[in-house]
PDB file of N, CA and C in Angstrom:
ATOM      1  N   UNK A   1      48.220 -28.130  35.285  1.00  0.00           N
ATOM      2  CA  UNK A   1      47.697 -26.798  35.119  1.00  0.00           C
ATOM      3  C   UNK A   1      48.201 -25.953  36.284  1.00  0.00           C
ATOM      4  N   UNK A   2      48.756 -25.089  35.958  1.00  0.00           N
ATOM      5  CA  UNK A   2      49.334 -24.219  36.902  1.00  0.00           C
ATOM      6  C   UNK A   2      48.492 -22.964  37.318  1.00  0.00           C
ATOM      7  N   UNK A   3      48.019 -22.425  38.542  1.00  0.00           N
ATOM      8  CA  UNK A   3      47.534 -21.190  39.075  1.00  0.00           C
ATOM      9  C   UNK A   3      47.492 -19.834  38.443  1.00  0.00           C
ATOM     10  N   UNK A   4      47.001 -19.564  38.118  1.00  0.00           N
ATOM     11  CA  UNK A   4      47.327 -17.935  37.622  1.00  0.00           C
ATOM     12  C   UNK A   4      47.341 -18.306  36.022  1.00  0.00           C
ATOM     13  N   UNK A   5      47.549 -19.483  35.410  1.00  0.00           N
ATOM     14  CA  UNK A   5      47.735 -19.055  34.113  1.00  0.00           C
ATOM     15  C   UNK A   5      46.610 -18.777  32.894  1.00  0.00           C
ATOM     16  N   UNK A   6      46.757 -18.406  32.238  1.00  0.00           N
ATOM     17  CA  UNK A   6      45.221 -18.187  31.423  1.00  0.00           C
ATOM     18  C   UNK A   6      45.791 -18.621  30.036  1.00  0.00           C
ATOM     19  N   UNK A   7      44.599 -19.040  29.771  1.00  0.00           N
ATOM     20  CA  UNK A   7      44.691 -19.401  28.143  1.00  0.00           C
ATOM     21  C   UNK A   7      43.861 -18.761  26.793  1.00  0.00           C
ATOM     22  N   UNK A   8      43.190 -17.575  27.483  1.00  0.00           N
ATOM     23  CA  UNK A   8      42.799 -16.768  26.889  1.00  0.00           C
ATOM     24  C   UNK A   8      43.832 -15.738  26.156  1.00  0.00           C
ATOM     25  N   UNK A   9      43.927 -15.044  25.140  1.00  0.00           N
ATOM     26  CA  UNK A   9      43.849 -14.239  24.969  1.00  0.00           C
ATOM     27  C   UNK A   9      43.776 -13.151  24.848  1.00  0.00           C
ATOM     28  N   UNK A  10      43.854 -12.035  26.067  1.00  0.00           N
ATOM     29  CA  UNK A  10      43.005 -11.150  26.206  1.00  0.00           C
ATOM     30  C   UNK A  10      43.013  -9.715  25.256  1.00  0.00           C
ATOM     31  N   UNK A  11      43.722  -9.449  24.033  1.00  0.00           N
ATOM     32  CA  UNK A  11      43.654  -8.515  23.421  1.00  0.00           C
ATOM     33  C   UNK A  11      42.588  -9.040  22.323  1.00  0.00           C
ATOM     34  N   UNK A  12      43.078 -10.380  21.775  1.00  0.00           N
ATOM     35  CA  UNK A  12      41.786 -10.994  21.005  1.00  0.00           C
ATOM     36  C   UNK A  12      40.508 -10.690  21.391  1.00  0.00           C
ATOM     37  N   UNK A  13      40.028 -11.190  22.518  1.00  0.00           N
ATOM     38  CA  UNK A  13      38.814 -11.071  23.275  1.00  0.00           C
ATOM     39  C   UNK A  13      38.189  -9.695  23.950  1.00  0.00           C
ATOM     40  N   UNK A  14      39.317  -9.061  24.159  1.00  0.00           N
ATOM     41  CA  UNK A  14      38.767  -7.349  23.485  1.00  0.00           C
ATOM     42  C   UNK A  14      38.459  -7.020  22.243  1.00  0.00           C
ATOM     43  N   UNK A  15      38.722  -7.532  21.277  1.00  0.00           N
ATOM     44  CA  UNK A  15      38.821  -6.940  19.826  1.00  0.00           C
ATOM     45  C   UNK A  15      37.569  -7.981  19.698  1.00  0.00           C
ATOM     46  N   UNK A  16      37.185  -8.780  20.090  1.00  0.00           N
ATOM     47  CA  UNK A  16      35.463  -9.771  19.992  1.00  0.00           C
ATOM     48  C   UNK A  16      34.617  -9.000  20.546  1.00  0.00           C
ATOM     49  N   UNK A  17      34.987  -8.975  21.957  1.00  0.00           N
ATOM     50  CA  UNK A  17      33.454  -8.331  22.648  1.00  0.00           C
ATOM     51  C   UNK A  17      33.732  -6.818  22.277  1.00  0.00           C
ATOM     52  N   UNK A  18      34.278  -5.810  21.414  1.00  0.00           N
ATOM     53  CA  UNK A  18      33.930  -4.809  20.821  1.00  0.00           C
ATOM     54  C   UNK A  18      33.504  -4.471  19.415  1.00  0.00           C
ATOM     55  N   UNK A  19      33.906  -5.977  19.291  1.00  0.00           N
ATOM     56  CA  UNK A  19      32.899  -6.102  17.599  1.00  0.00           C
ATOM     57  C   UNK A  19      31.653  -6.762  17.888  1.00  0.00           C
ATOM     58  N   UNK A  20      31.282  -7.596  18.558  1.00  0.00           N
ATOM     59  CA  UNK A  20      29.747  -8.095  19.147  1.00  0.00           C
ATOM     60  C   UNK A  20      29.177  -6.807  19.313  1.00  0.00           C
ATOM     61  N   UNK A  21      30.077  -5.733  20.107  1.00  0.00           N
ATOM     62  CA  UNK A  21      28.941  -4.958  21.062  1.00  0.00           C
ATOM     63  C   UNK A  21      28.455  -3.826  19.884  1.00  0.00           C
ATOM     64  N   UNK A  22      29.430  -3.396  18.755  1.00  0.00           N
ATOM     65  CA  UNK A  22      29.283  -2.385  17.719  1.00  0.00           C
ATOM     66  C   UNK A  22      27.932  -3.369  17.046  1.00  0.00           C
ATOM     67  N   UNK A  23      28.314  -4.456  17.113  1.00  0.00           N
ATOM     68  CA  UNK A  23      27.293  -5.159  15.864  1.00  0.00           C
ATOM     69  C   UNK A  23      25.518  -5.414  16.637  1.00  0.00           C
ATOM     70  N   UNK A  24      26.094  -5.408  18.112  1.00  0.00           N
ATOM     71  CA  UNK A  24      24.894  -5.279  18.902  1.00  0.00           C
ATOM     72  C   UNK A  24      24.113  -3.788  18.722  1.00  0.00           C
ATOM     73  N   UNK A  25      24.892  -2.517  18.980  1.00  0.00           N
ATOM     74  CA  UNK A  25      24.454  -1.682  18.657  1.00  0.00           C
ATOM     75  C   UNK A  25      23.682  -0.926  17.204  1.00  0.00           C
ATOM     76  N   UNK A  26      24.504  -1.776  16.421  1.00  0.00           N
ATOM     77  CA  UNK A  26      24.110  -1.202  15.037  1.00  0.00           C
ATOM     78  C   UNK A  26      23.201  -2.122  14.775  1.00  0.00           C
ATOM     79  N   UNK A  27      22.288  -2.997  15.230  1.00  0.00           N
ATOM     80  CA  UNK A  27      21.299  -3.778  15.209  1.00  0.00           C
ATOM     81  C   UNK A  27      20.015  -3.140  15.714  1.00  0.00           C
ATOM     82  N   UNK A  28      20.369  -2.740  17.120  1.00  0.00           N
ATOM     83  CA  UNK A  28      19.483  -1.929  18.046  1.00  0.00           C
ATOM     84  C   UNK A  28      18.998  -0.544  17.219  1.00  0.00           C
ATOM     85  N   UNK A  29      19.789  -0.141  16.814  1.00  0.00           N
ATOM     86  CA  UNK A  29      20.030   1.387  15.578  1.00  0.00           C
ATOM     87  C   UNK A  29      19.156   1.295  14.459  1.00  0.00           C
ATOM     88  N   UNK A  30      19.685   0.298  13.842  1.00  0.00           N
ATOM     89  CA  UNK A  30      18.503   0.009  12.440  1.00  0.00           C
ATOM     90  C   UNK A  30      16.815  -0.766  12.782  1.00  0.00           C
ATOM     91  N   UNK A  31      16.966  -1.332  13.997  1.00  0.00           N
ATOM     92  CA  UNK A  31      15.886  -1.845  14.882  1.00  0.00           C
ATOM     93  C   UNK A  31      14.663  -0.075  15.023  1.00  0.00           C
ATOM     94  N   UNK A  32      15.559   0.220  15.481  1.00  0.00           N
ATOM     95  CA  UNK A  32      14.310   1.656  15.889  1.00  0.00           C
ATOM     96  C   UNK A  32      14.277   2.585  14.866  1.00  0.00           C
ATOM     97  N   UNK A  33      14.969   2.479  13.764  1.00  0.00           N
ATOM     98  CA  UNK A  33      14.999   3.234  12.533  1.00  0.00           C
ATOM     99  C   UNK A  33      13.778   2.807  11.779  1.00  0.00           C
ATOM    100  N   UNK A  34      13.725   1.530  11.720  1.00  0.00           N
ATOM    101  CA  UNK A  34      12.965   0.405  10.921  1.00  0.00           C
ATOM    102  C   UNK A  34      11.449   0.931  11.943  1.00  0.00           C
ATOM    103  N   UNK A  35      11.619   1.059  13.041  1.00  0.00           N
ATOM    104  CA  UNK A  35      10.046   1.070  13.918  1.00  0.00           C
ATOM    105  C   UNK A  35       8.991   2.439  13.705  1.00  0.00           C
ATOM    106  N   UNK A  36      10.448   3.525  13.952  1.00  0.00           N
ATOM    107  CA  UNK A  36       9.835   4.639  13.416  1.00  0.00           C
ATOM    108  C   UNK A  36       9.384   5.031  11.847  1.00  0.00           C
ATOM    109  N   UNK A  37      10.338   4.447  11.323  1.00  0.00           N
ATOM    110  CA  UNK A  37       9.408   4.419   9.782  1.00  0.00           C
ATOM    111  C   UNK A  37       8.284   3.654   9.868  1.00  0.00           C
ATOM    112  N   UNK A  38       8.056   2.774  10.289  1.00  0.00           N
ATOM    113  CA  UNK A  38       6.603   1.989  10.144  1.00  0.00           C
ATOM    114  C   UNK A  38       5.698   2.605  10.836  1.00  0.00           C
ATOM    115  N   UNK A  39       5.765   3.840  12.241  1.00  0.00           N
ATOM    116  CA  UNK A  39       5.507   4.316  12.496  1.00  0.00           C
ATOM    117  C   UNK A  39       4.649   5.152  12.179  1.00  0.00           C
ATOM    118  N   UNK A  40       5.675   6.165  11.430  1.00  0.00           N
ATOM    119  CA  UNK A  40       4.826   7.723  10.606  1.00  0.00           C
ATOM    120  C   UNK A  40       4.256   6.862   9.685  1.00  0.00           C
ATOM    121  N   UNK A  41       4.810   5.876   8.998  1.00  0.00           N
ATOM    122  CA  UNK A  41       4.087   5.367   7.609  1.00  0.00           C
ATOM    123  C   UNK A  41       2.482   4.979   7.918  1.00  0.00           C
ATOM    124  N   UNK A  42       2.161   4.525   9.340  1.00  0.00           N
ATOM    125  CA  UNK A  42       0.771   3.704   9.977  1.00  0.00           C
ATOM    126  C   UNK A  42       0.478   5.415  10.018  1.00  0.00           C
ATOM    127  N   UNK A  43       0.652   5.993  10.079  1.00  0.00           N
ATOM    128  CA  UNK A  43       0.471   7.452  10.889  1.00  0.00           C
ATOM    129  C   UNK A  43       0.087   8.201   9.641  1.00  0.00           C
ATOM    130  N   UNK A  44       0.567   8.184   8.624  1.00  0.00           N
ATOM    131  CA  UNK A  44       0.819   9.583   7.042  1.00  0.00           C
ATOM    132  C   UNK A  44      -0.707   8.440   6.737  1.00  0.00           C
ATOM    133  N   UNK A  45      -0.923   6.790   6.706  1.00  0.00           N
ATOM    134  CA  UNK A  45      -2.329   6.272   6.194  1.00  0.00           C
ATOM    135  C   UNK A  45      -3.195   6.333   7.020  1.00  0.00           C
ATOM    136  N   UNK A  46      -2.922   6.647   8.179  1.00  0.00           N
ATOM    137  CA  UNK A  46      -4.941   6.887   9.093  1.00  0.00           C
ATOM    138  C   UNK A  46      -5.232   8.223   8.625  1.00  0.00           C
ATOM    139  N   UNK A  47      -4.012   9.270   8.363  1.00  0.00           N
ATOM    140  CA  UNK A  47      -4.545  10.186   8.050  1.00  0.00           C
ATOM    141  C   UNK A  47      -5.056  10.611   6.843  1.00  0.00           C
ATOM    142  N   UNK A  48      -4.638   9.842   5.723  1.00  0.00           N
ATOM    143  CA  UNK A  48      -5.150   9.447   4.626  1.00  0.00           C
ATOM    144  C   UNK A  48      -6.575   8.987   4.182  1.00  0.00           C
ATOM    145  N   UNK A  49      -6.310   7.905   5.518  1.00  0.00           N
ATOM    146  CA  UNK A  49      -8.151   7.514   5.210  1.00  0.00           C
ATOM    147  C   UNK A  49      -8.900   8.645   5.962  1.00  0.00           C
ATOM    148  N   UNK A  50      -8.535   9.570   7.173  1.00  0.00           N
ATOM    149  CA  UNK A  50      -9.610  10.372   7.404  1.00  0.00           C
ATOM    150  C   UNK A  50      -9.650  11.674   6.587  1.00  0.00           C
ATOM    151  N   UNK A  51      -8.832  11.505   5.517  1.00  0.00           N
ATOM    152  CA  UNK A  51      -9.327  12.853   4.504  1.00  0.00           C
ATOM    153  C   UNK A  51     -10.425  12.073   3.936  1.00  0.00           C
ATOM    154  N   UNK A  52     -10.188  10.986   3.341  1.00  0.00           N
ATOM    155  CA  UNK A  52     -10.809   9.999   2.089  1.00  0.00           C
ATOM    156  C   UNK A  52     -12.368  10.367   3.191  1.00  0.00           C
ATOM    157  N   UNK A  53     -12.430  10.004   4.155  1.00  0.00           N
ATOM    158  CA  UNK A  53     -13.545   9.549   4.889  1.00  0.00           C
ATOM    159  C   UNK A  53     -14.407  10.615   5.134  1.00  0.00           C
ATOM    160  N   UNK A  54     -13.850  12.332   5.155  1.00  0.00           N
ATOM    161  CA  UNK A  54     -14.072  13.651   5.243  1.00  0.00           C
ATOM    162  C   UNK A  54     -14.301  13.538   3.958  1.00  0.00           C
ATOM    163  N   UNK A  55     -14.036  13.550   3.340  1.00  0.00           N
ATOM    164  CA  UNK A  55     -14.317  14.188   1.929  1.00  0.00           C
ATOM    165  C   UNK A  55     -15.523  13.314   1.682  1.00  0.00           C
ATOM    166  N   UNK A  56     -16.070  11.815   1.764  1.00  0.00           N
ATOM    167  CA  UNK A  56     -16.834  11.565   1.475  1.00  0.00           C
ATOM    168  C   UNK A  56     -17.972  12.085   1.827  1.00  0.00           C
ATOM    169  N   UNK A  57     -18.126  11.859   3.237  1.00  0.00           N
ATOM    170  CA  UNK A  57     -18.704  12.555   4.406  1.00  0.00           C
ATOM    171  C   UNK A  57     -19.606  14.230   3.761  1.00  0.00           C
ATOM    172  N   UNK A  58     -18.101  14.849   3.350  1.00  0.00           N
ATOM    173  CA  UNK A  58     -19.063  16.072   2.742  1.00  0.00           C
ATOM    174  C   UNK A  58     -19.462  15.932   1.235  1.00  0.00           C
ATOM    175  N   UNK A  59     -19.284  15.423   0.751  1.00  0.00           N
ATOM    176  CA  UNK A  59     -19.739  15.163  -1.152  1.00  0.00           C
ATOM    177  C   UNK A  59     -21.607  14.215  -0.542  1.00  0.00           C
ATOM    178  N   UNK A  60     -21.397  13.705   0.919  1.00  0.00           N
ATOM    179  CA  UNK A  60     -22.668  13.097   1.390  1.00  0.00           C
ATOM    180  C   UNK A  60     -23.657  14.226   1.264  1.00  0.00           C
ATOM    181  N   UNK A  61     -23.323  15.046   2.377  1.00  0.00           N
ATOM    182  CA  UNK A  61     -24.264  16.353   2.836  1.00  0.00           C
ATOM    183  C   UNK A  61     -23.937  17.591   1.667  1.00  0.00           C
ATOM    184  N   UNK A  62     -23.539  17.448   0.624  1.00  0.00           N
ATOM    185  CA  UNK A  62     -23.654  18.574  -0.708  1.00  0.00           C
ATOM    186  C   UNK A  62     -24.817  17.498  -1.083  1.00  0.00           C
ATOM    187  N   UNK A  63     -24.834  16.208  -1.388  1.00  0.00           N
ATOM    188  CA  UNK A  63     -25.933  15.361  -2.395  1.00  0.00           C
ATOM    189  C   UNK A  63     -27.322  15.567  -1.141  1.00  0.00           C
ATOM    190  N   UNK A  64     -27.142  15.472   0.054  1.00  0.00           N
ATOM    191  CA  UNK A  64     -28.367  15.950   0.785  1.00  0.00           C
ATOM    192  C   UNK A  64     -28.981  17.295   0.903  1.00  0.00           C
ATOM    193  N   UNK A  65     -28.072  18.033   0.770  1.00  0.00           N
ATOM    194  CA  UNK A  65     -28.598  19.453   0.783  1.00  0.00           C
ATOM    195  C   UNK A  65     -29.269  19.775  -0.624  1.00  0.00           C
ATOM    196  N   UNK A  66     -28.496  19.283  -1.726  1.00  0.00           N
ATOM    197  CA  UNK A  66     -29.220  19.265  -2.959  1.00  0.00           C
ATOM    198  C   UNK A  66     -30.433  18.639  -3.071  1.00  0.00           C
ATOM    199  N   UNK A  67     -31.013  17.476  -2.586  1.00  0.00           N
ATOM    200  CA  UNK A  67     -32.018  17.277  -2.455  1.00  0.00           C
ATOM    201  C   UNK A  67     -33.243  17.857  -1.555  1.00  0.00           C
ATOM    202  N   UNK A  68     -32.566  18.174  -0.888  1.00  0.00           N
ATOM    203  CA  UNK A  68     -33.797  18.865   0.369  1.00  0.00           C
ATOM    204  C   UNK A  68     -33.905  20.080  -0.250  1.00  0.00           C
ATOM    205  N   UNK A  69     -32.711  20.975  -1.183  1.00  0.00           N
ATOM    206  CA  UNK A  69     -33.469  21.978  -2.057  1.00  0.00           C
ATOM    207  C   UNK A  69     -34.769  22.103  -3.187  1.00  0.00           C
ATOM    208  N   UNK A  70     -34.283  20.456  -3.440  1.00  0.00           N
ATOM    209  CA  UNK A  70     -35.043  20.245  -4.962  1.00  0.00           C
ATOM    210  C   UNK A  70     -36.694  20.058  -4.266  1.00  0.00           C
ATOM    211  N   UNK A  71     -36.225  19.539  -2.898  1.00  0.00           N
ATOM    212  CA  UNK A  71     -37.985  19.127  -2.702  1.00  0.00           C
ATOM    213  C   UNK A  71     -38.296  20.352  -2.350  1.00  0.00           C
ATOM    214  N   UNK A  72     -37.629  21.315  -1.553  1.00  0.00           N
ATOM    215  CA  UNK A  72     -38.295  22.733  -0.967  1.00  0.00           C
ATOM    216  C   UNK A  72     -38.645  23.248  -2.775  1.00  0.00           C
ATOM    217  N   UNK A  73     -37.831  23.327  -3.516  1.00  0.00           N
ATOM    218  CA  UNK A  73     -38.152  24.009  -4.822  1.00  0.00           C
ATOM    219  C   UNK A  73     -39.708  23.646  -5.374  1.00  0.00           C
ATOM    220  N   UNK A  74     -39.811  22.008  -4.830  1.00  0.00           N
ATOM    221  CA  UNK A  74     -40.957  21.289  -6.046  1.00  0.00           C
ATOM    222  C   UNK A  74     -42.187  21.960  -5.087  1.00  0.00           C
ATOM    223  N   UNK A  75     -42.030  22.099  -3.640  1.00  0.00           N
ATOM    224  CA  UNK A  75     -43.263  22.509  -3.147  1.00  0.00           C
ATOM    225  C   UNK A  75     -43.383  24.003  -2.880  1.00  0.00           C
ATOM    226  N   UNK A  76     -42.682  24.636  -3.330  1.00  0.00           N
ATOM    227  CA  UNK A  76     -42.961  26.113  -3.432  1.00  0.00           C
ATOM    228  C   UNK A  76     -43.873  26.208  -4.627  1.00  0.00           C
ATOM    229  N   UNK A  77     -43.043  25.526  -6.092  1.00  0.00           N
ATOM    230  CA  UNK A  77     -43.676  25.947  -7.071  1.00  0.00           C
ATOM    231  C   UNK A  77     -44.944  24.830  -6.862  1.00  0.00           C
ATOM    232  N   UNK A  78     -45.543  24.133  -6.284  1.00  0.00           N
ATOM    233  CA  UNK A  78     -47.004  23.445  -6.273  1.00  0.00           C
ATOM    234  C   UNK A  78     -47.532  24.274  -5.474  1.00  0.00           C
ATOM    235  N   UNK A  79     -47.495  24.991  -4.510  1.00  0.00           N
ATOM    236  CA  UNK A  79     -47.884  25.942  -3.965  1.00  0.00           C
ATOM    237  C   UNK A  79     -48.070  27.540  -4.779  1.00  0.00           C
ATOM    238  N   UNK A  80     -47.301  27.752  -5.854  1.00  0.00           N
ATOM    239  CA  UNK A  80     -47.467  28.811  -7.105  1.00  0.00           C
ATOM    240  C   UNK A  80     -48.249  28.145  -7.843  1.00  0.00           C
ATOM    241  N   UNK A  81     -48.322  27.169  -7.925  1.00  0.00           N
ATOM    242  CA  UNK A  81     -49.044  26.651  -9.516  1.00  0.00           C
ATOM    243  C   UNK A  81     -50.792  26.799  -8.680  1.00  0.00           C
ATOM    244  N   UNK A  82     -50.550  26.153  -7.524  1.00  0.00           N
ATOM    245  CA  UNK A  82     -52.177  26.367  -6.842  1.00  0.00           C
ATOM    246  C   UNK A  82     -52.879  27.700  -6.763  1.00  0.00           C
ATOM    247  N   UNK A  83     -52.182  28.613  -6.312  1.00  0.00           N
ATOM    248  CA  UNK A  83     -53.055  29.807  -6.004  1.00  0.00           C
ATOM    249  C   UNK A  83     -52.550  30.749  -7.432  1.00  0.00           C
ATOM    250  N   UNK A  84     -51.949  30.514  -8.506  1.00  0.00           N
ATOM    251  CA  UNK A  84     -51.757  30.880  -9.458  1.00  0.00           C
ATOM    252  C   UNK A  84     -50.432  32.504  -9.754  1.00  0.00           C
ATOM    253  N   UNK A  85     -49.811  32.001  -9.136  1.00  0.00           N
ATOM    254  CA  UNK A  85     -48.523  32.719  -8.815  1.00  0.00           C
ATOM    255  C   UNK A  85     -47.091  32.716 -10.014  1.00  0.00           C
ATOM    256  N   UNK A  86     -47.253  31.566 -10.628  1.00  0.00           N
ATOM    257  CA  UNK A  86     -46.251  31.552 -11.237  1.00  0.00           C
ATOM    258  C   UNK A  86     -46.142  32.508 -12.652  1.00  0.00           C
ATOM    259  N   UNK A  87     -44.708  32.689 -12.820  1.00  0.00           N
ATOM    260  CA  UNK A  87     -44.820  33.654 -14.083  1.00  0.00           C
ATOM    261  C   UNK A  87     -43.554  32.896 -14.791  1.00  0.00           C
ATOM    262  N   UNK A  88     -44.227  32.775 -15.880  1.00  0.00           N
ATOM    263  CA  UNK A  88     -43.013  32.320 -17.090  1.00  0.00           C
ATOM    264  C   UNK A  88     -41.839  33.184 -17.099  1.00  0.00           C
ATOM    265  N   UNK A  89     -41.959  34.448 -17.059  1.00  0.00           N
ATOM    266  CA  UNK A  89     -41.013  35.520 -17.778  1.00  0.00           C
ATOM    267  C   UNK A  89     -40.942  36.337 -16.721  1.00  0.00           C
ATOM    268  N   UNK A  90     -40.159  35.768 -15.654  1.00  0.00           N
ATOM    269  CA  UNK A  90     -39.907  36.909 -14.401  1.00  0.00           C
ATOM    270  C   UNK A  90     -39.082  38.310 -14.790  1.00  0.00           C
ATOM    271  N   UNK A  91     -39.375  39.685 -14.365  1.00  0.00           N
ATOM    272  CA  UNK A  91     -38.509  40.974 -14.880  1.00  0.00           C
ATOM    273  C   UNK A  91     -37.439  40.829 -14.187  1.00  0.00           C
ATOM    274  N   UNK A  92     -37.353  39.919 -12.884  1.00  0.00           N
ATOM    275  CA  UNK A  92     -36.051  39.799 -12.099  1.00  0.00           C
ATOM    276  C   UNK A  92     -35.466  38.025 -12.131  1.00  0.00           C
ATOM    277  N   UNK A  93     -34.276  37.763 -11.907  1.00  0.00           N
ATOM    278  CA  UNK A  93     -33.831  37.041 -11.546  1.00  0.00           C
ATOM    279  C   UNK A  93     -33.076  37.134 -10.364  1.00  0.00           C
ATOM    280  N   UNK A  94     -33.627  35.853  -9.477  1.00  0.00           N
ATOM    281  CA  UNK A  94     -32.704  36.012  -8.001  1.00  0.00           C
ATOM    282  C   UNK A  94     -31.376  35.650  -8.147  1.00  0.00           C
ATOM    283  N   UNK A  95     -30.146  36.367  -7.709  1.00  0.00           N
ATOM    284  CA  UNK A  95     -29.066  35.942  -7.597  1.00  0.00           C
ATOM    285  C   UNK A  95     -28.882  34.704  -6.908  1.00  0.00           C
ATOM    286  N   UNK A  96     -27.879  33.627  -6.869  1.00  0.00           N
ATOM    287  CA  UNK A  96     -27.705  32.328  -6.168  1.00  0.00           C
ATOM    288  C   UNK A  96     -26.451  33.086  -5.703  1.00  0.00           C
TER     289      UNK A  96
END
């Protein structure tokens, strides 16, 4: 074996480690492509469930408010029916 000599290659072994490094890169590339889609996608469904969770939330307090009307309603009119207030055939109707 003689000093100085090489048995490499070296235009080959440029044309390797610049196809490793493209194939390294385009790995890394579709790597964070792939992260950020899973990303917004975790991101577009929390916000999904906090409409779902809002909306329930208020269809809650419309079914509570409807009830706390119906009972204010039942004890107004037991309070008309007692002291004798009520009228079948009102000349007005209240607007809602």
């Amino acid at each position: 074996m003689a000093w100085g000599t090489c048995y490499v290659n070296f235009e080959a072994l440029l044309i390797t480690i610049s196809i490793i490094g493209v194939m390294i890169l385009m790995a890394l590339t579709i790597f964070c492509c792939w992260c950020c889609r899973s990303y917004h996608k975790r991101k577009i469904e929390k916000y999904q469930r906090e409409v779902t969770k809002f909306d329930r939330e208020q269809e809650n307090l419309k079914l509570r408010a409807a009830e706390r009307k119906q009972h204010r309603q039942a004890k107004v009119d037991g309070i008309r029916d007692k002291y004798g207030l009520r009228v079948e055939n009102p000349f007005y109707k209240r607007l809602d």
